[in-house]
PDB file of N, CA and C in Angstrom:
ATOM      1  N   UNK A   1      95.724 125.924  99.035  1.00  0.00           N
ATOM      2  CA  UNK A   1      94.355 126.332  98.821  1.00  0.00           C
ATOM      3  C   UNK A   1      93.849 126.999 100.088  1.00  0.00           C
ATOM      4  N   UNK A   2      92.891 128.144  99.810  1.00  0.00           N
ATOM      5  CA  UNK A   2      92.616 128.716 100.905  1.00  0.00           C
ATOM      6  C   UNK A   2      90.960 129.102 100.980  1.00  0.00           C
ATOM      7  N   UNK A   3      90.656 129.610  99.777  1.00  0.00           N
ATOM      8  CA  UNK A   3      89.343 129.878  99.496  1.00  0.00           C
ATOM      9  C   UNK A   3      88.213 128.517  99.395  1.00  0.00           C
ATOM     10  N   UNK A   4      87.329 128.661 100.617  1.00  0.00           N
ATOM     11  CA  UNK A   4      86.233 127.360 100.058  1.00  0.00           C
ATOM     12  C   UNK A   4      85.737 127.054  99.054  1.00  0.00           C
ATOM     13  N   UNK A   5      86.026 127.750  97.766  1.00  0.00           N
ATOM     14  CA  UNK A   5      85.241 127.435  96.448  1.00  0.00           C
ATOM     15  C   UNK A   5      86.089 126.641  95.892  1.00  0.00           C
ATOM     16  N   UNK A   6      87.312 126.566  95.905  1.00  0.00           N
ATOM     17  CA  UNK A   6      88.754 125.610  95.806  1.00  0.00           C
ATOM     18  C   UNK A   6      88.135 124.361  96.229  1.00  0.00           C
ATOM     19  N   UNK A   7      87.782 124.171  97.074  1.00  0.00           N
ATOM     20  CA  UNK A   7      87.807 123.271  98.002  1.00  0.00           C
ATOM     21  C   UNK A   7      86.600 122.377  97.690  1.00  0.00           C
ATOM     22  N   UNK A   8      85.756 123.005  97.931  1.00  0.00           N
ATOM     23  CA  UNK A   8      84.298 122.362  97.090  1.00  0.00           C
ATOM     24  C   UNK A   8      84.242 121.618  95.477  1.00  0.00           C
ATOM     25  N   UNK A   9      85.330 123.043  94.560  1.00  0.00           N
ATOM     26  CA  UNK A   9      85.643 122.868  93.624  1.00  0.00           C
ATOM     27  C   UNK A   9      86.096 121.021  93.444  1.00  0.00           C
ATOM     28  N   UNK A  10      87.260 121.161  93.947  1.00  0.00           N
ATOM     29  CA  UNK A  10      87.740 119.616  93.941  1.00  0.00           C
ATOM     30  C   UNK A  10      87.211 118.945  94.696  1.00  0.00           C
ATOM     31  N   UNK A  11      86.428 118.918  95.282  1.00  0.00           N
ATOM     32  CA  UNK A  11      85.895 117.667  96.259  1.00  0.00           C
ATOM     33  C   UNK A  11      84.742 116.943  94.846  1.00  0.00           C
ATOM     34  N   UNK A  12      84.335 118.163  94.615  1.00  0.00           N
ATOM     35  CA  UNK A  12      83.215 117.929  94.093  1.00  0.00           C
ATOM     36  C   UNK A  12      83.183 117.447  92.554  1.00  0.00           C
ATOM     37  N   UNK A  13      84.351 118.044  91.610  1.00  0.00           N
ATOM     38  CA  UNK A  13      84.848 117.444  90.396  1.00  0.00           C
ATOM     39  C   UNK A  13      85.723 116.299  90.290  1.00  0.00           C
ATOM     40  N   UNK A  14      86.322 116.196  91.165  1.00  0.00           N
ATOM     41  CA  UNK A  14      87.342 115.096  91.458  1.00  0.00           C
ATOM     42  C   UNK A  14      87.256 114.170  91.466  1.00  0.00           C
ATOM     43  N   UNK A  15      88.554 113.378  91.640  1.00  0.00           N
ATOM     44  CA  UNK A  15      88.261 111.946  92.337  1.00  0.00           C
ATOM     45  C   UNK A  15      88.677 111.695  93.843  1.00  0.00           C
ATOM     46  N   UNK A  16      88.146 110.309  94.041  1.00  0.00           N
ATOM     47  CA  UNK A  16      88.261 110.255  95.302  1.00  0.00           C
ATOM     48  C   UNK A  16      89.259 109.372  95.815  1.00  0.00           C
ATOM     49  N   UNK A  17      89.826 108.808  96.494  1.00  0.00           N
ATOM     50  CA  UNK A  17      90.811 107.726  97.185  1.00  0.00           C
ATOM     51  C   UNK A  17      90.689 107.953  98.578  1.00  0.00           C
ATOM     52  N   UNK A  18      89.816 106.868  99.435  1.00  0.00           N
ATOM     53  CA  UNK A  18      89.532 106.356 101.102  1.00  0.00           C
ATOM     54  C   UNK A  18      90.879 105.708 101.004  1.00  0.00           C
ATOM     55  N   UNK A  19      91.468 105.792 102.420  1.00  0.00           N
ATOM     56  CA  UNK A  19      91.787 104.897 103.334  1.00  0.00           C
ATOM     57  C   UNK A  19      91.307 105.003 105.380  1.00  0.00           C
ATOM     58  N   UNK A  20      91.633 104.511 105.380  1.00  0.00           N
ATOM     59  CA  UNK A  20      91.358 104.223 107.033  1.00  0.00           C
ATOM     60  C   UNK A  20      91.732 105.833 107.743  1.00  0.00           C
ATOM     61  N   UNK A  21      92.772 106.528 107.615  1.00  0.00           N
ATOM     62  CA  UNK A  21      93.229 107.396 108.403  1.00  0.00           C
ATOM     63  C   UNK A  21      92.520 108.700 107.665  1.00  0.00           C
ATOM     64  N   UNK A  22      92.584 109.001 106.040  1.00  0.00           N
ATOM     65  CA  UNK A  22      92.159 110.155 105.256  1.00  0.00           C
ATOM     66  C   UNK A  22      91.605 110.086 104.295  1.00  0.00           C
ATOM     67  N   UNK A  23      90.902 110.740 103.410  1.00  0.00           N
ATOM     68  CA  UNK A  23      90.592 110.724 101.987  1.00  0.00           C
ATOM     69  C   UNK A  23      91.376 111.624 101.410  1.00  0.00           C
ATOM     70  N   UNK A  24      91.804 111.099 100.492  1.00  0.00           N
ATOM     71  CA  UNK A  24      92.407 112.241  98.939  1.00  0.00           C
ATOM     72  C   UNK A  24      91.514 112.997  97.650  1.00  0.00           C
ATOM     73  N   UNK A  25      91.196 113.438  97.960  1.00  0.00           N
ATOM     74  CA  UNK A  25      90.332 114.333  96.566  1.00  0.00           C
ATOM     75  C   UNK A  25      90.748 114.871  95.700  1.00  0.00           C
ATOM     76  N   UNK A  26      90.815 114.813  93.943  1.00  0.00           N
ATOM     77  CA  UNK A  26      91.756 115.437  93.207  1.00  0.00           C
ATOM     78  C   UNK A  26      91.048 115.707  91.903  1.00  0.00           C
ATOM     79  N   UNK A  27      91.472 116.762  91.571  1.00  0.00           N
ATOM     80  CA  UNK A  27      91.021 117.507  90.092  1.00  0.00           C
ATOM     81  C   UNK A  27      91.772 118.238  89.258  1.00  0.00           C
ATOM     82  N   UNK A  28      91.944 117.782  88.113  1.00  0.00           N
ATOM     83  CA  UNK A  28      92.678 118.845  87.179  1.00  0.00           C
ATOM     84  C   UNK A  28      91.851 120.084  86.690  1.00  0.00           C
ATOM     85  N   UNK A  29      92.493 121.269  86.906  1.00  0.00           N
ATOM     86  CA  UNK A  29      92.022 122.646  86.287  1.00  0.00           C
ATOM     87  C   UNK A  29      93.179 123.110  85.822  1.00  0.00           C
ATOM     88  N   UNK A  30      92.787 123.179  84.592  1.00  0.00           N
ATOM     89  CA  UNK A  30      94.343 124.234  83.674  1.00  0.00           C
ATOM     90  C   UNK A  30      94.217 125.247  83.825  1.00  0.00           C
ATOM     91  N   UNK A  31      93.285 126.018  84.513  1.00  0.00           N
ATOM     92  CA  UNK A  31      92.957 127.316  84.774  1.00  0.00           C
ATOM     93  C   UNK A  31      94.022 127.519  86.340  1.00  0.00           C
ATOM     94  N   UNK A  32      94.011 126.462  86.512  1.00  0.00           N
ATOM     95  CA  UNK A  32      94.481 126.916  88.074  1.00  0.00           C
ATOM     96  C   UNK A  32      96.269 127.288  88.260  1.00  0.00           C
ATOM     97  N   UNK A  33      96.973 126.396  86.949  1.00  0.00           N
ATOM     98  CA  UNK A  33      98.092 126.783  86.749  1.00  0.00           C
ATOM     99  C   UNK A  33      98.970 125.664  87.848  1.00  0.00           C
ATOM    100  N   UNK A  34      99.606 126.313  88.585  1.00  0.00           N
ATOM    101  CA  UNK A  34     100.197 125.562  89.467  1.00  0.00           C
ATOM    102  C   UNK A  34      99.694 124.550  90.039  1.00  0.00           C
ATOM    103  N   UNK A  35     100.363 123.497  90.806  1.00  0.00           N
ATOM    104  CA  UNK A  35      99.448 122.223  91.675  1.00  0.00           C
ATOM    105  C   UNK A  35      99.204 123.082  93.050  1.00  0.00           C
ATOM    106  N   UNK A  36      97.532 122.642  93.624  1.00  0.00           N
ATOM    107  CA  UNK A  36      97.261 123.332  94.851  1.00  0.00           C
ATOM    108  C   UNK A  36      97.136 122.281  95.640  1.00  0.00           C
ATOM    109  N   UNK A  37      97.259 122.134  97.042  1.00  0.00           N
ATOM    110  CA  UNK A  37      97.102 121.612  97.997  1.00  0.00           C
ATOM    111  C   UNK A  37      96.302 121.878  99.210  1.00  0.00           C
ATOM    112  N   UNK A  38      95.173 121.800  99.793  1.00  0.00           N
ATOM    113  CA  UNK A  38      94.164 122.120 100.783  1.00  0.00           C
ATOM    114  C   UNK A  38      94.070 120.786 101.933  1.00  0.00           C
ATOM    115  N   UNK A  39      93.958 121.250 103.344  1.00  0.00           N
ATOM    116  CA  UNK A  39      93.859 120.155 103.932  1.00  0.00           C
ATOM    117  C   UNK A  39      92.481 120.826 105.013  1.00  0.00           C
ATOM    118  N   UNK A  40      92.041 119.462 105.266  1.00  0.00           N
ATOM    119  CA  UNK A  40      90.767 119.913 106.100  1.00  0.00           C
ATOM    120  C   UNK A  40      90.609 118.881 107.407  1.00  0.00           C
ATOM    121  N   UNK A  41      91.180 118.948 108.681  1.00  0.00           N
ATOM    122  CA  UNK A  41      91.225 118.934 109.651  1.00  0.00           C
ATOM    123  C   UNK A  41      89.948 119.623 110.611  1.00  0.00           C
ATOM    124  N   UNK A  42      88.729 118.191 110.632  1.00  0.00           N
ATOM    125  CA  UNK A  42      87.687 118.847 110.906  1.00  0.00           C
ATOM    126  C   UNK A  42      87.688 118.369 113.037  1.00  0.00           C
ATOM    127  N   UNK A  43      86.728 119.037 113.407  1.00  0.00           N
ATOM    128  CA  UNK A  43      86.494 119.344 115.318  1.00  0.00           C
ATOM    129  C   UNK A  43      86.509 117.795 115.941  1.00  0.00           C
ATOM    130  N   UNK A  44      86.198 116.539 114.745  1.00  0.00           N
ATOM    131  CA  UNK A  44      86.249 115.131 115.011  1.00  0.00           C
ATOM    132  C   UNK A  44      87.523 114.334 115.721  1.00  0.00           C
ATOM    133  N   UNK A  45      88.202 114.979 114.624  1.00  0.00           N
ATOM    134  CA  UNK A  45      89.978 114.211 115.058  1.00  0.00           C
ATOM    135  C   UNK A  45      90.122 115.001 116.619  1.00  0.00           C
ATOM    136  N   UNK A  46      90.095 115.887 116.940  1.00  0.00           N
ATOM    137  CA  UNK A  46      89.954 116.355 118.776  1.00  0.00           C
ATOM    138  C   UNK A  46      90.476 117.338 118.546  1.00  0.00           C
ATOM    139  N   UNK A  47      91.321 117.927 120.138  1.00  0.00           N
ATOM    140  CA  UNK A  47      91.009 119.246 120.536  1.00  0.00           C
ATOM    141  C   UNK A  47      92.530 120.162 119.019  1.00  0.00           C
ATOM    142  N   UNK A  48      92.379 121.144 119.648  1.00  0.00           N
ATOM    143  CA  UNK A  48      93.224 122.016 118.928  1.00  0.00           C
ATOM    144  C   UNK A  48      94.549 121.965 118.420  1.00  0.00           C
ATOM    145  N   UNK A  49      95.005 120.929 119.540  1.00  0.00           N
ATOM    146  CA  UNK A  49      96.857 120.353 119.483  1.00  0.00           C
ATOM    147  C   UNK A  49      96.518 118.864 118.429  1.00  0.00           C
ATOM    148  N   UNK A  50      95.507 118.661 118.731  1.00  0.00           N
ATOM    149  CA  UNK A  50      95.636 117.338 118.127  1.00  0.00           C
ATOM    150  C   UNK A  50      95.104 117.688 116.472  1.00  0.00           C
ATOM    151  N   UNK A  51      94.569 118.116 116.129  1.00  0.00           N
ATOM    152  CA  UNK A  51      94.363 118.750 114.864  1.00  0.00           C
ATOM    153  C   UNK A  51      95.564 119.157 114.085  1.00  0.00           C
ATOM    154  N   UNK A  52      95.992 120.078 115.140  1.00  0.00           N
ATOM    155  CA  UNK A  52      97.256 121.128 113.800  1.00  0.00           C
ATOM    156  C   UNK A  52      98.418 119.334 114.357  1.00  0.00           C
ATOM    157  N   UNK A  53      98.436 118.980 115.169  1.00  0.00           N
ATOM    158  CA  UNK A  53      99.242 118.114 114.731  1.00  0.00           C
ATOM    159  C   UNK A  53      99.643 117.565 113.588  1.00  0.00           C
ATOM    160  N   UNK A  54      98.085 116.715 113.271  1.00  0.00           N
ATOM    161  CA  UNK A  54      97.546 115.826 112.126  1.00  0.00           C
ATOM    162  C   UNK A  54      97.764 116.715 110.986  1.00  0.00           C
ATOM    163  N   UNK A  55      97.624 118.073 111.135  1.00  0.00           N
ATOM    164  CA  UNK A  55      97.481 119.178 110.023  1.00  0.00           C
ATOM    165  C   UNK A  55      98.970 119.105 109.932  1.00  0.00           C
ATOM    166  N   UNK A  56      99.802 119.178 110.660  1.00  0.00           N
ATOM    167  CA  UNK A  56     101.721 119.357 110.212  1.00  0.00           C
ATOM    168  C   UNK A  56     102.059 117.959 109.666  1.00  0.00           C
ATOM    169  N   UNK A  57     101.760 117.316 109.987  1.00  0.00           N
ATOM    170  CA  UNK A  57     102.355 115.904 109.648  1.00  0.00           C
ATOM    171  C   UNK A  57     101.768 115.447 107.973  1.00  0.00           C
ATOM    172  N   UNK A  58     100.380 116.200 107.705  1.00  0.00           N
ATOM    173  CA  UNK A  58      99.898 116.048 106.248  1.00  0.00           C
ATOM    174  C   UNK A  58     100.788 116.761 105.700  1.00  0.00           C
ATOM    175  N   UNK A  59     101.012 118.184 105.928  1.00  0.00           N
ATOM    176  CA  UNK A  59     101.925 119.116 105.504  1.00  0.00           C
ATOM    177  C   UNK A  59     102.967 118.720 105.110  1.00  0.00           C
ATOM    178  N   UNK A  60     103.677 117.839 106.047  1.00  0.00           N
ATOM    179  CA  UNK A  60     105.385 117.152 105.544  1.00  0.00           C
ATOM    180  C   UNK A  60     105.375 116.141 104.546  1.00  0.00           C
ATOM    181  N   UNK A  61     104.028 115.082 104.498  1.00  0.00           N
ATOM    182  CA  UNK A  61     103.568 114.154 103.705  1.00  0.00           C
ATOM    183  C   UNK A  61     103.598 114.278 102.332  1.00  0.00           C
ATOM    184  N   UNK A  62     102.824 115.879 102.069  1.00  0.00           N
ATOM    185  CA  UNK A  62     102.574 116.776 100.861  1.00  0.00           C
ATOM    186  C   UNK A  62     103.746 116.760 100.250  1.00  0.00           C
ATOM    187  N   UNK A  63     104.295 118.071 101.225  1.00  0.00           N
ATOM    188  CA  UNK A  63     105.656 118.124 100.274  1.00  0.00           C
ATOM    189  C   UNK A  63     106.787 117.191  99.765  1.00  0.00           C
ATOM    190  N   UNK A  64     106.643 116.064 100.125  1.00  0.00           N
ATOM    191  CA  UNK A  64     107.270 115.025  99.505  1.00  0.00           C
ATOM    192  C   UNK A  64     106.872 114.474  97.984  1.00  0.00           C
ATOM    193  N   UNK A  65     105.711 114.700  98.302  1.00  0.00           N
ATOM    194  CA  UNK A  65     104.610 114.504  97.166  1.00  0.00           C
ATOM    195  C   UNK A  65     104.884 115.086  95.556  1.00  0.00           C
ATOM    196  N   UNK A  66     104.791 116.488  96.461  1.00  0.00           N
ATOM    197  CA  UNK A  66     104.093 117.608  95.695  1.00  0.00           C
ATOM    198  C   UNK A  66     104.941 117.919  94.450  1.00  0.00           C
ATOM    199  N   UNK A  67     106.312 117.422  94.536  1.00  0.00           N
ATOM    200  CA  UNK A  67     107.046 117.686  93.375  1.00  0.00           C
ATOM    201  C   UNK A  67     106.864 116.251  92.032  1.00  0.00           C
ATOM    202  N   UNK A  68     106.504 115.220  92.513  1.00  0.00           N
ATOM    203  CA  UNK A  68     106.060 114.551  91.917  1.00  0.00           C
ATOM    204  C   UNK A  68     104.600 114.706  91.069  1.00  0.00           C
ATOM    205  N   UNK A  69     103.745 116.223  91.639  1.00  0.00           N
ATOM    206  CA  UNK A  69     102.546 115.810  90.784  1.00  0.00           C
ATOM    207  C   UNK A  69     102.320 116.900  89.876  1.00  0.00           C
ATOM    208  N   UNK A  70     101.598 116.741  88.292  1.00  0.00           N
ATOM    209  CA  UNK A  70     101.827 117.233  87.842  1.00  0.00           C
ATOM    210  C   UNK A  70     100.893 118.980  87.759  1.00  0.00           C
ATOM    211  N   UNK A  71     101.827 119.734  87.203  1.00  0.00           N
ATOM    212  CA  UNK A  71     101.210 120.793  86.806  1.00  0.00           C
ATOM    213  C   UNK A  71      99.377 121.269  86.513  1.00  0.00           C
ATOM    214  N   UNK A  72      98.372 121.864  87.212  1.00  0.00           N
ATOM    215  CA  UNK A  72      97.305 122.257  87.234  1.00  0.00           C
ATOM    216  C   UNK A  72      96.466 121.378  88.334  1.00  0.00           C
ATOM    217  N   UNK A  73      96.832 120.356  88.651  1.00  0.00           N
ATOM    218  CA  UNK A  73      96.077 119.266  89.737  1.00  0.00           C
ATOM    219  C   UNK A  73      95.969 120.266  91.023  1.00  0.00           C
ATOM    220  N   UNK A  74      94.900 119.787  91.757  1.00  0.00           N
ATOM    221  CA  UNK A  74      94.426 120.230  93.069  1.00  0.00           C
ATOM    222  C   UNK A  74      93.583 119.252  93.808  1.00  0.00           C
ATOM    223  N   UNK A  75      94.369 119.471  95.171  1.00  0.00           N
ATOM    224  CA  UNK A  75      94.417 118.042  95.706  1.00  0.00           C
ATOM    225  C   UNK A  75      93.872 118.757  97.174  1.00  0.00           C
ATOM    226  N   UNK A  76      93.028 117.672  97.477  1.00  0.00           N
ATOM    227  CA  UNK A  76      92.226 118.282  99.272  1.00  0.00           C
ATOM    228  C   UNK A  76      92.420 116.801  99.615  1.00  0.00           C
ATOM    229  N   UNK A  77      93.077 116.848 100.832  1.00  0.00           N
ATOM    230  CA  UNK A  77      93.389 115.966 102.450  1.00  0.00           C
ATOM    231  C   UNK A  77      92.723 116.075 102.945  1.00  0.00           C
ATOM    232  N   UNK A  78      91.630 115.291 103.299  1.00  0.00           N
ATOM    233  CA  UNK A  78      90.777 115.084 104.691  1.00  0.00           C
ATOM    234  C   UNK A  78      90.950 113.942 105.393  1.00  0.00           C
ATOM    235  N   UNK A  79      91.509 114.870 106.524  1.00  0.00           N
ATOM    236  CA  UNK A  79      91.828 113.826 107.655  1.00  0.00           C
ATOM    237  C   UNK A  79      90.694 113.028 108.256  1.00  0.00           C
ATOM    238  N   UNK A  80      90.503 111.597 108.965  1.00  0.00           N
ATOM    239  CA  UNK A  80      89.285 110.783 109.594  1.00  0.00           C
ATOM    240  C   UNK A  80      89.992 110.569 111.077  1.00  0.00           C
ATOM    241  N   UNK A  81      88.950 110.373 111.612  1.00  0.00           N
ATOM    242  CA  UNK A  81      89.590 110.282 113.446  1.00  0.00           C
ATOM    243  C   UNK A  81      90.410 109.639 113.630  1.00  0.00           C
ATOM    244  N   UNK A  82      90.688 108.332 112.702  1.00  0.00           N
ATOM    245  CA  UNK A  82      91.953 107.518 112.645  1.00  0.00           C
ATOM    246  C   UNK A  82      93.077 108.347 112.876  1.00  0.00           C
ATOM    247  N   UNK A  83      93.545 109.148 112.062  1.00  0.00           N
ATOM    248  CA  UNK A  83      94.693 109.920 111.854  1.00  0.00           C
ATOM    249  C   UNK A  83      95.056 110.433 113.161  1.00  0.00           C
ATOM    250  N   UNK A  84      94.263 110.629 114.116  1.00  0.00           N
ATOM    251  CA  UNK A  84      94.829 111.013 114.995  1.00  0.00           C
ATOM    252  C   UNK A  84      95.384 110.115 116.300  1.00  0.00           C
ATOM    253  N   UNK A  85      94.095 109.059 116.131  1.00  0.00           N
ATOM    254  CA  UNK A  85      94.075 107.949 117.175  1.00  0.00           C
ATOM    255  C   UNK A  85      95.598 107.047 116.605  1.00  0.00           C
ATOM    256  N   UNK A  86      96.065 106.433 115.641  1.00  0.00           N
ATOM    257  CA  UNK A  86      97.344 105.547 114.705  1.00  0.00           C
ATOM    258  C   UNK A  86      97.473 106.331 113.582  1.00  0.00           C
ATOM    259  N   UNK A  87      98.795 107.370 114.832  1.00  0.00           N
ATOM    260  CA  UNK A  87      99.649 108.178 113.693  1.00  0.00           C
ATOM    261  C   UNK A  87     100.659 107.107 112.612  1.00  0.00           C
ATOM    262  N   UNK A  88     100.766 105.806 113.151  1.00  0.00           N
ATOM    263  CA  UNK A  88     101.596 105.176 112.660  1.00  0.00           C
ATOM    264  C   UNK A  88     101.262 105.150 111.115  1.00  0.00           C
ATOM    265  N   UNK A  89      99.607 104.882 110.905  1.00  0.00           N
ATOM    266  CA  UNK A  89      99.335 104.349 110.067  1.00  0.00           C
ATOM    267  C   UNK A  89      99.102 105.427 108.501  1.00  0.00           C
ATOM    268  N   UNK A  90      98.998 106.832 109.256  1.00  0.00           N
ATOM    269  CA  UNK A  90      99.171 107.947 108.032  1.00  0.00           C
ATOM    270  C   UNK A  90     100.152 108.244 106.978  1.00  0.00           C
ATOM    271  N   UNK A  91     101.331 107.775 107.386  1.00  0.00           N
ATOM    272  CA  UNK A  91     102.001 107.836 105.836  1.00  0.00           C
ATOM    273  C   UNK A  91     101.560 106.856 105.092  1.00  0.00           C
ATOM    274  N   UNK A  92     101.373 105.679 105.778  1.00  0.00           N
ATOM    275  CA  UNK A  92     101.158 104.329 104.545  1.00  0.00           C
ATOM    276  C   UNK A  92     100.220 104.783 104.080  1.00  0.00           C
ATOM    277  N   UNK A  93      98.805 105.074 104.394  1.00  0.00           N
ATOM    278  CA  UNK A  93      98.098 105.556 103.763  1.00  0.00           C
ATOM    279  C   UNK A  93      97.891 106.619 103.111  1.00  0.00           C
ATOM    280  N   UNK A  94      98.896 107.528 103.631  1.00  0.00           N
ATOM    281  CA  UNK A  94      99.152 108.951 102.478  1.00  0.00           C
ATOM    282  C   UNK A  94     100.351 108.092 101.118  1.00  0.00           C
ATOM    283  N   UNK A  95     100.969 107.669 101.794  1.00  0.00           N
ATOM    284  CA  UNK A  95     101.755 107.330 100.021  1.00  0.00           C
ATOM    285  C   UNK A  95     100.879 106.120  99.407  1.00  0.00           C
ATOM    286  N   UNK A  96     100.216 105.731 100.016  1.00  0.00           N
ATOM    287  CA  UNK A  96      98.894 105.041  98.910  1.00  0.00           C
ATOM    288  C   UNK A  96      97.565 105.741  98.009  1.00  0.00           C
ATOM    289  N   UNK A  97      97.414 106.946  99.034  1.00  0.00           N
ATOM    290  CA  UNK A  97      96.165 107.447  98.278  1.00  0.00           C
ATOM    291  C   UNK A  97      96.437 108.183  97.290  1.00  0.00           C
ATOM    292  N   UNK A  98      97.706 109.047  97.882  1.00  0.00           N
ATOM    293  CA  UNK A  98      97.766 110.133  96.318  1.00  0.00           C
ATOM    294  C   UNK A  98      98.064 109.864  95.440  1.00  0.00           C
ATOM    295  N   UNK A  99      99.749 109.164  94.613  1.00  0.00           N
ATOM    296  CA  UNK A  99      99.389 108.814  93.672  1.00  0.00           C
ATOM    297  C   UNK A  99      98.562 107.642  92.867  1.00  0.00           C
ATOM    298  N   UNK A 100      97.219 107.280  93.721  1.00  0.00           N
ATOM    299  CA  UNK A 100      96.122 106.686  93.316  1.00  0.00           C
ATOM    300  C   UNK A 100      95.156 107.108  92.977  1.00  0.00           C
ATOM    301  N   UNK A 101      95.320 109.042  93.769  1.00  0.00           N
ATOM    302  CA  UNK A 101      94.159 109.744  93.383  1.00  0.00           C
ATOM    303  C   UNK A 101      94.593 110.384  91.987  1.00  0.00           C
ATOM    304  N   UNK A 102      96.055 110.660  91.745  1.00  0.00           N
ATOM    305  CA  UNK A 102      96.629 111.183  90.386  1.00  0.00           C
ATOM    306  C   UNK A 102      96.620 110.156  89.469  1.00  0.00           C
ATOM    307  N   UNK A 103      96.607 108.537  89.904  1.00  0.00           N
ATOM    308  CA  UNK A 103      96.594 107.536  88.796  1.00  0.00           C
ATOM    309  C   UNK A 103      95.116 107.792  87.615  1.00  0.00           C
ATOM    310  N   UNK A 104      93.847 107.751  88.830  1.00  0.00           N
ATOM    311  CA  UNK A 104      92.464 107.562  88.642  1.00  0.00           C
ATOM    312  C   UNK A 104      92.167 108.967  87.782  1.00  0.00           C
ATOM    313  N   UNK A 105      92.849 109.855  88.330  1.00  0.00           N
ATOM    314  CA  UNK A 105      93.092 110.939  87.547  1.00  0.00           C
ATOM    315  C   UNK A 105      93.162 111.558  86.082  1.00  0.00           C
ATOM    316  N   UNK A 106      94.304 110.934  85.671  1.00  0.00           N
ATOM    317  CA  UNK A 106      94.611 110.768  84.261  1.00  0.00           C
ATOM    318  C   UNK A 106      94.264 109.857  83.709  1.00  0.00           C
ATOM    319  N   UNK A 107      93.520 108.601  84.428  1.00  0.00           N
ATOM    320  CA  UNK A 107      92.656 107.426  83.612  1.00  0.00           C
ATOM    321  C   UNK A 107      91.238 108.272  83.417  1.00  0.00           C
ATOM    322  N   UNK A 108      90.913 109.139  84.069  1.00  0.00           N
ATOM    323  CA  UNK A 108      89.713 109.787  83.921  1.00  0.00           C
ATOM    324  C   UNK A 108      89.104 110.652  82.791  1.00  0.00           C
ATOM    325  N   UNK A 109      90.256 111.093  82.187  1.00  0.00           N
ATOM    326  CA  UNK A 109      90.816 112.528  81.579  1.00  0.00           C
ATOM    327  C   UNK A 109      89.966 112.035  79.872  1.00  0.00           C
TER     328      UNK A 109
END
């Protein structure tokens, strides 16, 4: 995902899933076709290295993911200052939120 209306789009239709390090945001659009992925790495988590860090490490998280989810979903990562302060703790909480945000998902539907 690249365009902010994406982004808003699913934040804002979606569902949600907190944990300590990120939130998961997720929405089905059959319009959208493929599964999209957006991450938002805001000036909080710190300087510039420490961001795209947090931003590569969601990235590798994703694609593990991403073949597991299904067709038209669109999914936004927002990272929390945690993520940067206990990197330890971002996968556990990335393989907890998403498919919790795809569970809540299709219970929604």
């Amino acid at each position: 995902m690249r365009r902010s209306d994406d982004f808003r789009r699913t934040t804002r239709n979606g569902v949600r899933v907190g944990r300590s390090t990120l939130v998961v945001h997720a929405a089905s659009f059959p319009d959208a076709g493929d599964r999209r992925v957006g991450f938002v790495v805001g000036r909080s988590i710190g300087n510039a290295v420490t961001r795209n860090r947090v931003r590569r490490r969601l990235r590798h998280l994703a694609a593990d993911q991403l073949t597991r989810t299904p067709p038209g979903v669109c999914l936004v990562v927002r990272a929390l200052p945690r993520a940067a302060t206990e990197p330890a703790e971002l996968p556990v909480d990335f393989a907890y939120a998403w498919p919790k945000a795809l569970a809540r998902l299709t219970g929604a539907r």
